[in-house]
Protein backbone atom coordinates (compact mmCIF):
# COMPACT_ATOMS: atom_id res chain seq x y z
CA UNK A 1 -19.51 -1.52 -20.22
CA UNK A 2 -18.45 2.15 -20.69
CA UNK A 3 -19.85 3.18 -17.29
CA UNK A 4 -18.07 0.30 -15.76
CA UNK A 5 -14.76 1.19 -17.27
CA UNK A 6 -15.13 4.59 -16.25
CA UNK A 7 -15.42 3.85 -12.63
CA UNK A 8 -13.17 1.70 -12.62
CA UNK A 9 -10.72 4.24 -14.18
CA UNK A 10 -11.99 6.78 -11.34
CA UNK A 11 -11.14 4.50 -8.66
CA UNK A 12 -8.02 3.33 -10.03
CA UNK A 13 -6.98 7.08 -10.26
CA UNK A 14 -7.84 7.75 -6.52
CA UNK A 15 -5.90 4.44 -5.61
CA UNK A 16 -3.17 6.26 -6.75
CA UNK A 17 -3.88 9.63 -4.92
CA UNK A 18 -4.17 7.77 -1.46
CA UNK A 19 -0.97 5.57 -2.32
CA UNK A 20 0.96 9.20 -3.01
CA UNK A 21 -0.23 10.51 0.27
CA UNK A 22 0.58 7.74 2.37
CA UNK A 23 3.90 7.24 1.04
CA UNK A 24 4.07 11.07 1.78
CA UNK A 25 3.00 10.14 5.44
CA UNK A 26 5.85 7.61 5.64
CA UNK A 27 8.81 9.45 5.99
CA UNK A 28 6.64 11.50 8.98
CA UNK A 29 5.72 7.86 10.54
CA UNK A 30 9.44 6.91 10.39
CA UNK A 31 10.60 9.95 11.73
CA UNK A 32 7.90 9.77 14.52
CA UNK A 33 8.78 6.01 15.57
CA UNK A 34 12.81 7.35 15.47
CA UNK A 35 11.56 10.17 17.89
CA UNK A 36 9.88 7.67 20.60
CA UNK A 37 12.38 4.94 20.21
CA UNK A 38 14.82 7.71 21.20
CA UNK A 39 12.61 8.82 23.89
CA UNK A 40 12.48 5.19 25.14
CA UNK A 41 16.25 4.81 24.97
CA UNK A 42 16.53 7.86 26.84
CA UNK A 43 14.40 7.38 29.55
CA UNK A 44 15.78 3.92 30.10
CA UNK A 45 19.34 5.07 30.65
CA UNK A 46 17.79 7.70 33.12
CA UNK A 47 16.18 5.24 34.84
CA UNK A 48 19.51 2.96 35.09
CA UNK A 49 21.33 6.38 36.56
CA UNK A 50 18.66 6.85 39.26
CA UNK A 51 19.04 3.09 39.69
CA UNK A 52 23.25 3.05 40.24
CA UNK A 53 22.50 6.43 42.66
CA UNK A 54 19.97 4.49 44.71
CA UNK A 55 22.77 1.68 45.08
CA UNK A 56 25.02 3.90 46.19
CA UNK A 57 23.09 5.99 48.37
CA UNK A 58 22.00 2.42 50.28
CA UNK A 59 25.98 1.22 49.93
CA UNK A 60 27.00 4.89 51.69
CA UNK A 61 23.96 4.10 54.81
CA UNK A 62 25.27 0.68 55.04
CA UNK A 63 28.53 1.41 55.73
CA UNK A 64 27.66 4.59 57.57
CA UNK A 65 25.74 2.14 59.82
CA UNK A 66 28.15 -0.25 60.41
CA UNK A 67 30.80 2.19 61.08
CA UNK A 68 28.72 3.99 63.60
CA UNK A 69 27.28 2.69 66.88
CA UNK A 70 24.41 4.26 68.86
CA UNK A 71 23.96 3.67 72.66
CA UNK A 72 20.66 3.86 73.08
């Protein structure tokens, strides 16, 4: 009965060790997940600005098209 209580005291004890250290590793997760969403957010509203220049850039041909006739 001893022995049992004893490793059952030891693992309790390292339950708590591991529990410490990922709590510790929490704030790092958080801050990691922060990081990437940012990165995400970012690269989205890039995207969106390439988009829009695209637009334009076909809106300027069009109408540089239209506005100018080739004889062939």
């Amino acid at each position: 009965m001893e022995q049992l209580q004893e490793d059952r005291g030891d693992k309790l004890n390292r339950l708590r060790i591991v529990e410490k250290e990922k709590n510790a590793l929490e704030d790092k997760k958080r801050e990691a997940e922060d990081y990437l969403r940012l990165q995400n957010e970012h690269v989205k509203a890039q995207l969106r600005l390439w988009q829009w220049y695209l637009w334009k850039c076909l809106l300027n041909e069009e109408e540089f098209l239209s506005t100018h006739t080739y004889n062939v």
